[in-house]
Every structure is written in C-alpha cells, then in structure tokens.
N, C-alpha and C. Protein backbone atom coordinates (compact mmCIF):
# COMPACT_ATOMS: atom_id res chain seq x y z
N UNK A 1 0.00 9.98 -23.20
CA UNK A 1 -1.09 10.39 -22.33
C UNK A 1 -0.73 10.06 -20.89
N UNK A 2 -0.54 10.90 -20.08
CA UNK A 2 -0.24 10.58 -18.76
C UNK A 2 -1.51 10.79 -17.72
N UNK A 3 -2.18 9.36 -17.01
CA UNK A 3 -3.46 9.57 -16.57
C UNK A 3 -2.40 9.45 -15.00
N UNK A 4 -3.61 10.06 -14.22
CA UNK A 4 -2.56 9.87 -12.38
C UNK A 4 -4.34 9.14 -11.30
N UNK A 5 -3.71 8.92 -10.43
CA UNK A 5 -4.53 8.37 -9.61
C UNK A 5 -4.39 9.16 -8.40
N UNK A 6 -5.75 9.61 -8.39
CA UNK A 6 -6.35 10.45 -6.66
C UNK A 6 -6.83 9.33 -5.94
N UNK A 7 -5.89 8.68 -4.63
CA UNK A 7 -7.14 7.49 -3.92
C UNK A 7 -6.65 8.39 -2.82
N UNK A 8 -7.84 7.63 -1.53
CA UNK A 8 -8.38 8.05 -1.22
C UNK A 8 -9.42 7.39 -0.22
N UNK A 9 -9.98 7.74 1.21
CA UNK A 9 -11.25 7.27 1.75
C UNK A 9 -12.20 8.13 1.31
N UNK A 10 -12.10 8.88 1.31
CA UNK A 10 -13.38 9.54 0.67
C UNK A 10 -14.90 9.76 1.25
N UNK A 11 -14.23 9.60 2.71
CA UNK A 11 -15.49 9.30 3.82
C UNK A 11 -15.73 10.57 4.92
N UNK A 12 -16.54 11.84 4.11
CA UNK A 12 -17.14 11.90 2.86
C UNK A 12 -16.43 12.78 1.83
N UNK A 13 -16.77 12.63 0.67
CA UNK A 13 -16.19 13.61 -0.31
C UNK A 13 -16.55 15.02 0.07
N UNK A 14 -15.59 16.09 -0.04
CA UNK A 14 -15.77 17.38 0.14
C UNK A 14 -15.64 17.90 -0.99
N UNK A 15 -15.38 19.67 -0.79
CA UNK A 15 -15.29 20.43 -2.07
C UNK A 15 -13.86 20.57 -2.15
N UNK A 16 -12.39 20.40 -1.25
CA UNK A 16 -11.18 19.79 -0.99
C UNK A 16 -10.78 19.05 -1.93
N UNK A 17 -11.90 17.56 -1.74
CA UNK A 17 -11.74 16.60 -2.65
C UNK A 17 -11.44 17.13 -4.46
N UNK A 18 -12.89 17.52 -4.57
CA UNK A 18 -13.33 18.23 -6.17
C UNK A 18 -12.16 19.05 -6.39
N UNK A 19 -11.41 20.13 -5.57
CA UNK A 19 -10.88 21.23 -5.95
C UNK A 19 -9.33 20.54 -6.80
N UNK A 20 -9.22 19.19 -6.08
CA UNK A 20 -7.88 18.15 -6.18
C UNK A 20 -7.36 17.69 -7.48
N UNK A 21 -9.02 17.24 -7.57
CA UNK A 21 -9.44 16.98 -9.08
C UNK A 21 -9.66 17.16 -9.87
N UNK A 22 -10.35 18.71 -9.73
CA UNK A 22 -10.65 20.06 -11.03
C UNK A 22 -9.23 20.34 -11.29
N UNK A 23 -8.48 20.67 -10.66
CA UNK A 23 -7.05 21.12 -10.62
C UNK A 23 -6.17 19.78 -11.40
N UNK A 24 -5.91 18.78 -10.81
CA UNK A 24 -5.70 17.48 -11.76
C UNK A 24 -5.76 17.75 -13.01
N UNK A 25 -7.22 17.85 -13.69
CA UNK A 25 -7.50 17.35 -14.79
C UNK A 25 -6.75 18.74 -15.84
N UNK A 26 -6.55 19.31 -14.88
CA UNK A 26 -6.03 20.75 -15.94
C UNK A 26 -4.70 20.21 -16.29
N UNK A 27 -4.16 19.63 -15.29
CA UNK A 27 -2.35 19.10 -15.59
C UNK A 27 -2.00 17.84 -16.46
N UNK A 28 -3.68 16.82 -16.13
CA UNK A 28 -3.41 15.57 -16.74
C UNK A 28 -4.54 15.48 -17.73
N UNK A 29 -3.82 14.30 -18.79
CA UNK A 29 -5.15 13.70 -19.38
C UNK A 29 -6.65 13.00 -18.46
N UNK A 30 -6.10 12.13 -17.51
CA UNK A 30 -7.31 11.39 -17.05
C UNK A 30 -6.87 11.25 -15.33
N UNK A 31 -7.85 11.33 -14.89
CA UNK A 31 -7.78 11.18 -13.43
C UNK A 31 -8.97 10.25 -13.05
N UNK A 32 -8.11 9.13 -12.39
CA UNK A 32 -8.78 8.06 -11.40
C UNK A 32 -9.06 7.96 -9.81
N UNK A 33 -10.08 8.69 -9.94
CA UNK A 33 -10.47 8.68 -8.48
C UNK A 33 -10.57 7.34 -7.79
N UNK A 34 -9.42 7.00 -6.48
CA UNK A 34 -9.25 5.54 -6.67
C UNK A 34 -9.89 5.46 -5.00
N UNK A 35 -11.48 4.84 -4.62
CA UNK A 35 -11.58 4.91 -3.48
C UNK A 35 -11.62 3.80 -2.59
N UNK A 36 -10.81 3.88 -1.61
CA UNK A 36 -10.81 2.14 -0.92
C UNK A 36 -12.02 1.99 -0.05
N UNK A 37 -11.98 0.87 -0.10
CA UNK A 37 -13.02 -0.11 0.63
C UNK A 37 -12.17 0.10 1.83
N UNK A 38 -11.41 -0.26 2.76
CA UNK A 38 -10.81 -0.12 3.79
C UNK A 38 -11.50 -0.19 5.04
N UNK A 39 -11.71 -1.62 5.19
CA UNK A 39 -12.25 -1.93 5.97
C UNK A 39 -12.23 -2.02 7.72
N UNK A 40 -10.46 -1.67 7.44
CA UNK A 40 -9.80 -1.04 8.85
C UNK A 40 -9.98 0.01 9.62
N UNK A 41 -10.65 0.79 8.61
CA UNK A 41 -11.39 2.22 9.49
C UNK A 41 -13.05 2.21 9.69
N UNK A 42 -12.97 3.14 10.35
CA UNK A 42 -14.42 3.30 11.13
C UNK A 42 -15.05 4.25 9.74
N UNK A 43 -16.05 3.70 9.32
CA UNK A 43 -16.45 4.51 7.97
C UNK A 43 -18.10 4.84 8.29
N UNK A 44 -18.05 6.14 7.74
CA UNK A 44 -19.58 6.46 7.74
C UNK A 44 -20.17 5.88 6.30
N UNK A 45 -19.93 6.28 5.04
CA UNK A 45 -20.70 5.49 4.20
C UNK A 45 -20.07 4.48 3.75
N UNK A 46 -20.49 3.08 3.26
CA UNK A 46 -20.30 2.14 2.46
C UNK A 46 -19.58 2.63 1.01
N UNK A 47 -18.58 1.55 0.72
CA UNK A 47 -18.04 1.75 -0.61
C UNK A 47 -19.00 2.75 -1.57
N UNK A 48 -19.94 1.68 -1.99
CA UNK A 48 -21.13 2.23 -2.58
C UNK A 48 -21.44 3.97 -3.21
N UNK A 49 -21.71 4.10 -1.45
CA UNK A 49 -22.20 5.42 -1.20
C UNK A 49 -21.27 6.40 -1.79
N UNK A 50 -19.86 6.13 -1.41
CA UNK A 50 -19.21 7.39 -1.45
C UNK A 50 -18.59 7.01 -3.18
N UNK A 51 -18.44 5.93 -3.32
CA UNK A 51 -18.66 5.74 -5.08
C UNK A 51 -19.68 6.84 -5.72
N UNK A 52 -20.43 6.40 -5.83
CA UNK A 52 -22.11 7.40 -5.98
C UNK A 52 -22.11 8.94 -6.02
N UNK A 53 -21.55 9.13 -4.77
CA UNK A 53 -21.38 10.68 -3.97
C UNK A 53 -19.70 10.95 -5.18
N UNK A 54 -19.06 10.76 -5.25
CA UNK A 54 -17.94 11.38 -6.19
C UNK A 54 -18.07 11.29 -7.39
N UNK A 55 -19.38 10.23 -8.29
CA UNK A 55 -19.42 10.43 -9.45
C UNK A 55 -20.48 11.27 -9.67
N UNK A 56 -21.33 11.67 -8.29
CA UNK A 56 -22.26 12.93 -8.66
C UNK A 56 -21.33 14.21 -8.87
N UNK A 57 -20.56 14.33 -7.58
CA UNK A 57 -19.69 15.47 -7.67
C UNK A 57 -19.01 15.94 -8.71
N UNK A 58 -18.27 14.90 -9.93
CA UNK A 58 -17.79 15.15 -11.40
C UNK A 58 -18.10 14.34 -12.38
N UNK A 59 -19.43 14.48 -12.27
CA UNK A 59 -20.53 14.24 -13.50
C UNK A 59 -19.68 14.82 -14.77
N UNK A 60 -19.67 15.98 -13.95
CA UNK A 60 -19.71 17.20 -15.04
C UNK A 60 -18.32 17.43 -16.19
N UNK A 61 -17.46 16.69 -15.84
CA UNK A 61 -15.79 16.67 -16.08
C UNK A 61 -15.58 15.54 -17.06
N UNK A 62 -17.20 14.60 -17.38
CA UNK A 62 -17.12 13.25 -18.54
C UNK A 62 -16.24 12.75 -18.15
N UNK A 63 -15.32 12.18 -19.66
CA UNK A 63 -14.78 11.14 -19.50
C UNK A 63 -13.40 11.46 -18.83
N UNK A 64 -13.11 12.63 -18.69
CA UNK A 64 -11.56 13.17 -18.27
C UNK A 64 -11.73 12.15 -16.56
N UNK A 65 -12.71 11.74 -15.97
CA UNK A 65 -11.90 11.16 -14.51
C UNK A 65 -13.01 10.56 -14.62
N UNK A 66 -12.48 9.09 -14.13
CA UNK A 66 -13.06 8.22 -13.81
C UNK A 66 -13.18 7.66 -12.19
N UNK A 67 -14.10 7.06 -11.52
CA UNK A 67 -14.41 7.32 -9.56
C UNK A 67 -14.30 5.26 -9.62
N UNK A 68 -13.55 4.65 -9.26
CA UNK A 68 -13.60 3.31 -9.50
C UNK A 68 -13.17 2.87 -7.44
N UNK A 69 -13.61 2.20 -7.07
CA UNK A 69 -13.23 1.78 -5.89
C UNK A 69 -12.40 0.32 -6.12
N UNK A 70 -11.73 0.56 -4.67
CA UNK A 70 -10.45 -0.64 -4.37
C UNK A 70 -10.25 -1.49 -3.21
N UNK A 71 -9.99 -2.53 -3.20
CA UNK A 71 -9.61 -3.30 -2.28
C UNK A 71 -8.93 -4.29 -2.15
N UNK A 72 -7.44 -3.37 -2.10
CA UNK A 72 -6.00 -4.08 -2.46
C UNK A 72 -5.19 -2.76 -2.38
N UNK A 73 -3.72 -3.32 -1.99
CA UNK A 73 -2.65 -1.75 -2.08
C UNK A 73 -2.99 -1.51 -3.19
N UNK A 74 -2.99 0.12 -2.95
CA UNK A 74 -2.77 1.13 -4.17
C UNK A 74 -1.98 0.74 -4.98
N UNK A 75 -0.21 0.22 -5.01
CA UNK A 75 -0.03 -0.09 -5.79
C UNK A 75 -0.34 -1.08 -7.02
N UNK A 76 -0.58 -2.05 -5.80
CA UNK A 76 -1.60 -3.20 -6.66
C UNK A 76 -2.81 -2.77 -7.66
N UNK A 77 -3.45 -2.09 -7.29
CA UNK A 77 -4.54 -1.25 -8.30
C UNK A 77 -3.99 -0.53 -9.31
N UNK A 78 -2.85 0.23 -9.03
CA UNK A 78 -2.01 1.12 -10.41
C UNK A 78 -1.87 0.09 -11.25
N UNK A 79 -0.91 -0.88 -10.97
CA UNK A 79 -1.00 -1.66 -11.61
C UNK A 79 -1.56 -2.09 -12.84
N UNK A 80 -2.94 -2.65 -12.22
CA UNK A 80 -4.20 -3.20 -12.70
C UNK A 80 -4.84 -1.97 -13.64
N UNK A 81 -4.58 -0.86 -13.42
CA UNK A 81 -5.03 0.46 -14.08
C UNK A 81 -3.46 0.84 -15.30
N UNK A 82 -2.82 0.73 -15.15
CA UNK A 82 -1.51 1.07 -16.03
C UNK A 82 -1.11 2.11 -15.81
N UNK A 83 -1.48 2.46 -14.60
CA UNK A 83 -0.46 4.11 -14.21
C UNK A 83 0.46 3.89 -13.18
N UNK A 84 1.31 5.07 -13.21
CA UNK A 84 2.57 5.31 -12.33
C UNK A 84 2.54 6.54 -11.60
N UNK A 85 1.37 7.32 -11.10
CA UNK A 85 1.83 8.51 -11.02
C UNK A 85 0.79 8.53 -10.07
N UNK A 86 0.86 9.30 -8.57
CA UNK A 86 -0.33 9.14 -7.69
C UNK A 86 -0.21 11.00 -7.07
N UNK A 87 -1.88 11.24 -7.54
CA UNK A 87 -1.68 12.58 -6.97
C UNK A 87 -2.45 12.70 -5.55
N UNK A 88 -1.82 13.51 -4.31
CA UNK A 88 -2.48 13.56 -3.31
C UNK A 88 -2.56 14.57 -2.58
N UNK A 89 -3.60 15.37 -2.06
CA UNK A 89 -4.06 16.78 -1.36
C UNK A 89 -3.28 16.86 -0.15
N UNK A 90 -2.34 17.59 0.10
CA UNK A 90 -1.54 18.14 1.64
C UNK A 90 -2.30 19.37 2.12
N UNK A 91 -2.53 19.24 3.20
CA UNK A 91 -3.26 20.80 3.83
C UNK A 91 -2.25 21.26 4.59
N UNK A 92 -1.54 20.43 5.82
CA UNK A 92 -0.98 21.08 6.80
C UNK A 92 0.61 19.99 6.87
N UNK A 93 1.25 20.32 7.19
CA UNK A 93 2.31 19.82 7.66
C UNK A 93 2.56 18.27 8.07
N UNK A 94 1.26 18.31 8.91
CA UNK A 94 1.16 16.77 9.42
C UNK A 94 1.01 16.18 8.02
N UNK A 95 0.10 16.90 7.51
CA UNK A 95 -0.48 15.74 6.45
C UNK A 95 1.00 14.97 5.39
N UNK A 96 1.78 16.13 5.14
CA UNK A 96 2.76 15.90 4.18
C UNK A 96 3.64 14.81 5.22
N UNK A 97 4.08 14.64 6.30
CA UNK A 97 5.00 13.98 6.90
C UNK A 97 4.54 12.72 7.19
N UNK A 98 2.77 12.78 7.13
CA UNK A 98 2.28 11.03 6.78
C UNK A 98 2.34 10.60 5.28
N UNK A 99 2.00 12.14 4.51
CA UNK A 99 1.84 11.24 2.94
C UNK A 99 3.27 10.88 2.06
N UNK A 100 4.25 11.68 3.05
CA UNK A 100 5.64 11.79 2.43
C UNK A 100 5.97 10.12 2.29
N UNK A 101 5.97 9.27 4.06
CA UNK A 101 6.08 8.12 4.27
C UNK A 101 5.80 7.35 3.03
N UNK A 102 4.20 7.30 3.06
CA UNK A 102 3.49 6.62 2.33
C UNK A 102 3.77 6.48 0.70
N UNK A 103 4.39 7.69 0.26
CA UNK A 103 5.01 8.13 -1.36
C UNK A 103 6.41 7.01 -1.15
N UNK A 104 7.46 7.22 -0.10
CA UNK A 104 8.32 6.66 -0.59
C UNK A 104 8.27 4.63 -0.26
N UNK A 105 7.47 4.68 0.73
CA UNK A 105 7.27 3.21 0.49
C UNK A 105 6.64 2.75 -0.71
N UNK A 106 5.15 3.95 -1.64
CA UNK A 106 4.74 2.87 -2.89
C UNK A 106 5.86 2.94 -3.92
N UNK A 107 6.63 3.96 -3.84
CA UNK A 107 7.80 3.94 -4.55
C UNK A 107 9.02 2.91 -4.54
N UNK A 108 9.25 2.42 -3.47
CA UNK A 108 9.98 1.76 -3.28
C UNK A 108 9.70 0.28 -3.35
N UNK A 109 7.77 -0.19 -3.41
CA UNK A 109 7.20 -1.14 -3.48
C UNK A 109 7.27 -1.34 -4.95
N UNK A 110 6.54 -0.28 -5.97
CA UNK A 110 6.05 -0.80 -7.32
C UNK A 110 7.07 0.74 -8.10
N UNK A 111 7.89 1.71 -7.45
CA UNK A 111 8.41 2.48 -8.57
C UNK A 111 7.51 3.94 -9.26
N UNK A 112 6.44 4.05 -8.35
CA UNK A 112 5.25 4.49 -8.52
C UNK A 112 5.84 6.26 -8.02
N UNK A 113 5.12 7.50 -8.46
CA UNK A 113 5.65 8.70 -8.21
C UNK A 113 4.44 9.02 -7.74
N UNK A 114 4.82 10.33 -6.42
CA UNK A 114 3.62 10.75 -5.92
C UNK A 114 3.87 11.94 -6.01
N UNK A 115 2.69 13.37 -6.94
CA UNK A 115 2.72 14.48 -6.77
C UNK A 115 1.90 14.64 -5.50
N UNK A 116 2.47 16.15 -4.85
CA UNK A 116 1.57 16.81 -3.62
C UNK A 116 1.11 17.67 -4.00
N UNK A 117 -0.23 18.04 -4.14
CA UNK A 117 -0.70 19.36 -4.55
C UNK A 117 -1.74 20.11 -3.15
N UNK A 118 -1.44 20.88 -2.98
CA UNK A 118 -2.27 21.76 -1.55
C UNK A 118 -3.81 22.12 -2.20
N UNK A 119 -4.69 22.06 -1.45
CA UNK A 119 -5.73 22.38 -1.72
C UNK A 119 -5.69 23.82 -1.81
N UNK A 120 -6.80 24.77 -2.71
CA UNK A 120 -7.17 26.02 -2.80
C UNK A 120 -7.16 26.59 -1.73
N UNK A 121 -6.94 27.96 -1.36
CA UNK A 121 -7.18 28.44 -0.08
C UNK A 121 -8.35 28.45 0.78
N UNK A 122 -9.70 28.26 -0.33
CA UNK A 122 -10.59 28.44 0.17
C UNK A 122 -10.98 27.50 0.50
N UNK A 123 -10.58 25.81 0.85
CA UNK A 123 -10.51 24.64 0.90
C UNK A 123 -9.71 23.82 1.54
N UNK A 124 -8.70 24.40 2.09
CA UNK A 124 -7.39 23.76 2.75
C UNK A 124 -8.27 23.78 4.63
N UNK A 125 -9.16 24.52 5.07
CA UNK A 125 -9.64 24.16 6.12
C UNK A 125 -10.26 23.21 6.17
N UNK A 126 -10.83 22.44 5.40
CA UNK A 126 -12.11 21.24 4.97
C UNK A 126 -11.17 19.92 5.08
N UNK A 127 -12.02 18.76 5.92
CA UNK A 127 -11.39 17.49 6.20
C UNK A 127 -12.46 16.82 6.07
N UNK A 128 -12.64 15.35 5.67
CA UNK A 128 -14.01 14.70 6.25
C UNK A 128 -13.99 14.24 7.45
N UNK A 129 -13.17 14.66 8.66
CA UNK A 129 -13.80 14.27 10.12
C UNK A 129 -14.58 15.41 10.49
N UNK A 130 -13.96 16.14 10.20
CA UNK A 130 -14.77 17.40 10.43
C UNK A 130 -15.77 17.60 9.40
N UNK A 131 -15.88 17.56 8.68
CA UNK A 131 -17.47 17.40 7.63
C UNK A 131 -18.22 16.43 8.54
N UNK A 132 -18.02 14.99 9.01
CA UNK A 132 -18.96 14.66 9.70
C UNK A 132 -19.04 15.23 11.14
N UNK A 133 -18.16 15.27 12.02
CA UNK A 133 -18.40 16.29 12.63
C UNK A 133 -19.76 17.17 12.63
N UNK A 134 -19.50 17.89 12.11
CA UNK A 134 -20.87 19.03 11.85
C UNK A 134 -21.79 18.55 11.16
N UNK A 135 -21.70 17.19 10.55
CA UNK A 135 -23.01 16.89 9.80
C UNK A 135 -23.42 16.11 11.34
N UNK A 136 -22.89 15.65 12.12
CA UNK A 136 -23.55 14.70 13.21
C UNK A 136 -24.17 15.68 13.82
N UNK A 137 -23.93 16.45 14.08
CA UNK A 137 -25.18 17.80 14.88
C UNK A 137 -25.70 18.45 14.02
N UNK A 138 -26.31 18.10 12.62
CA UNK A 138 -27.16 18.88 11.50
C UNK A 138 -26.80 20.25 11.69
N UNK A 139 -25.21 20.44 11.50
CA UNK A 139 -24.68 22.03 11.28
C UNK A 139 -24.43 22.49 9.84
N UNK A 140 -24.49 23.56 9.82
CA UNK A 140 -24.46 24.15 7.97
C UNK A 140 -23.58 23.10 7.25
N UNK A 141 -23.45 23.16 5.96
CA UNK A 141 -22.87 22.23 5.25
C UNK A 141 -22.28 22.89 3.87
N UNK A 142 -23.21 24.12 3.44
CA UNK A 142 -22.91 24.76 2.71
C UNK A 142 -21.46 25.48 2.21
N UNK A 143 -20.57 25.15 1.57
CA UNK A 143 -19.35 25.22 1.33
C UNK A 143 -18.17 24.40 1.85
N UNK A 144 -18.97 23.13 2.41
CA UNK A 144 -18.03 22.37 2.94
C UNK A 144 -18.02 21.46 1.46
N UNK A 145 -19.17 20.84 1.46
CA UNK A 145 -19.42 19.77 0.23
C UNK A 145 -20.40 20.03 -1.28
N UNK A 146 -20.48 19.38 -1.82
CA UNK A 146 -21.22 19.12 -3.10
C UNK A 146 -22.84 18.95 -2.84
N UNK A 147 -23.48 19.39 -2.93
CA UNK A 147 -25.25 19.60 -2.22
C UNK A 147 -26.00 17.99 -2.09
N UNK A 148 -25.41 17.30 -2.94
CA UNK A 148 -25.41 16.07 -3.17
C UNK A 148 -25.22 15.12 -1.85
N UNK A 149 -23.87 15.33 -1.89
CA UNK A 149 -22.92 14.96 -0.40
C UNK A 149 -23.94 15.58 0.58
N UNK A 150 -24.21 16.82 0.76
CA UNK A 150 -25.29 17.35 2.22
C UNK A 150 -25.99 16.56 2.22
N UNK A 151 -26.67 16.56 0.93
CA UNK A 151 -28.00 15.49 1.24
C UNK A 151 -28.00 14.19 1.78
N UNK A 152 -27.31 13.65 1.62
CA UNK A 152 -26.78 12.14 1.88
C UNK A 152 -26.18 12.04 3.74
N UNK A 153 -25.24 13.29 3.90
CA UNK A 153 -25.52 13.45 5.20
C UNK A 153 -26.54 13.90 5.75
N UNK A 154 -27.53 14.44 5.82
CA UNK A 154 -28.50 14.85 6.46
C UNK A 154 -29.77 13.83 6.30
N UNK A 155 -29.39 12.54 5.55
CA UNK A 155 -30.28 11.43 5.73
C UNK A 155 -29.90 10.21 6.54
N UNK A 156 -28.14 10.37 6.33
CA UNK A 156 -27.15 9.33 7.40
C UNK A 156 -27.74 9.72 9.10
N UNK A 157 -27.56 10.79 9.05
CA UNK A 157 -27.79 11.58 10.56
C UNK A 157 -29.26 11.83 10.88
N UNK A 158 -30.18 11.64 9.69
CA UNK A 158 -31.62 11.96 10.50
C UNK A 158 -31.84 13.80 10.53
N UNK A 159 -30.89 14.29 9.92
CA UNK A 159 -31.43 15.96 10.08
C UNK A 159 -32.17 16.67 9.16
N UNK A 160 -32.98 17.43 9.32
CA UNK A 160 -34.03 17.94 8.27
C UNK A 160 -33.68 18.44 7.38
C-alpha cells in the first residue's frame, strides 16, 4: 500500500488544493493532508481553522485521506506517519524551482521522494494569496474555493 503526503499551509484551502488530492487518491492508496502550524508566516486562519476547512472539503473521499496538522520538519512527520513519498502542486515555473530545492534537501535529509503534479487547467490560476486577496475586499469567491472555505472567509473579513 503506498500512502503519500500533501503538506502544505493551507492558508486558505482552495479548489487547487482539492483538485491535488482528488487526483492523488486516484494514483494512491491514502493521502495525508499534512498541514503546518508554521508559525513563521503571517497566517490568516489558525491551525484549527484550516484543519476544519480541509476536512470539510474531503468529507466526501472517507477514509482514502486523512487532514492531520504539524509542527516539526516534514520529514520528521513522515517519519512519525511511515511514509516516504511527498506529493506537491507546481503551477508555474517559480513554483517548481522553489519546490525542486525543497524535494532534494528532504531527500537528502530523511531519503524521502517528491512527486510534482500541476494542478487542472481550470485551477492552475488559484493561489491562497490571492484567494485572500479578493476575500479581503468581499470579491466573488465562487470557483476559487469549497463554499465552506467562502464562508469562513466572509466571516474572517466581516463581508455579507
């Protein structure tokens, strides 16, 4: 059974996110949505929240993925989980030449493999700076995120 790990800030989950993970679960047995605490960035929701907000988003998918939060290297958490295999969403160019880095250092830390998988086409424009972004001026939301996720922004921000 080969389970892989999606981490992740997750601040906020999009439909990007989901598409990562719907797609995942078709290739793997189990997917661990692994979300850090990361306290080094400027975060709109609390661990908590965006815990909450990704196990609404794949309710629906049971036991195939599990949404567990972290606070410790990723590798350190594989670990602790018994996997070796880390899957992660590339949109643009930049993204691959930061996540490339990041693959061969956990590799080179714990031995750990990182697939890249591109988001859907209809999804590769979607980021969460830009999801908050437009949620900070109560702008549409509809096809960015999970109705769930809107809601939660449009109570962070105060918009109707």
């Amino acid at each position: 059974m080969i389970s892989v790990v999606y981490p992740g800030t997750f601040d906020p989950p999009h439909l990007g996110h989901l598409d990562i993970v719907k797609r995942s679960c078709a290739l793997f047995e189990k997917v661990v949505v692994a979300i850090a605490k990361n306290p080094r960035k400027h975060i709109l929701f609390d661990l908590e929240e965006r815990l909450e907000m990704f196990r609404v988003m794949v309710k629906e998918m049971g036991s195939k993925v599990e949404v567990k939060g972290f606070d410790c290297l990723l590798v350190d958490f594989m670990k602790m989980e018994g996997i070796n295999v880390i899957v992660r969403g590339v949109r643009l160019f930049t993204d691959f030449e930061y996540e490339l880095q990041i693959a061969l250092n956990n590799n080179k830390l714990a031995g750990v493999e990182t697939i890249f998988m591109m988001p859907s086409q209809e999804y590769i424009h979607i980021s969460s700076t830009i999801v908050r972004e437009i949620a900070s001026y109560c702008g549409k939301l509809e096809g960015l995120v999970h109705p769930y996720v809107a809601k939660k922004l449009k109570e962070k921000f105060g918009c109707p």
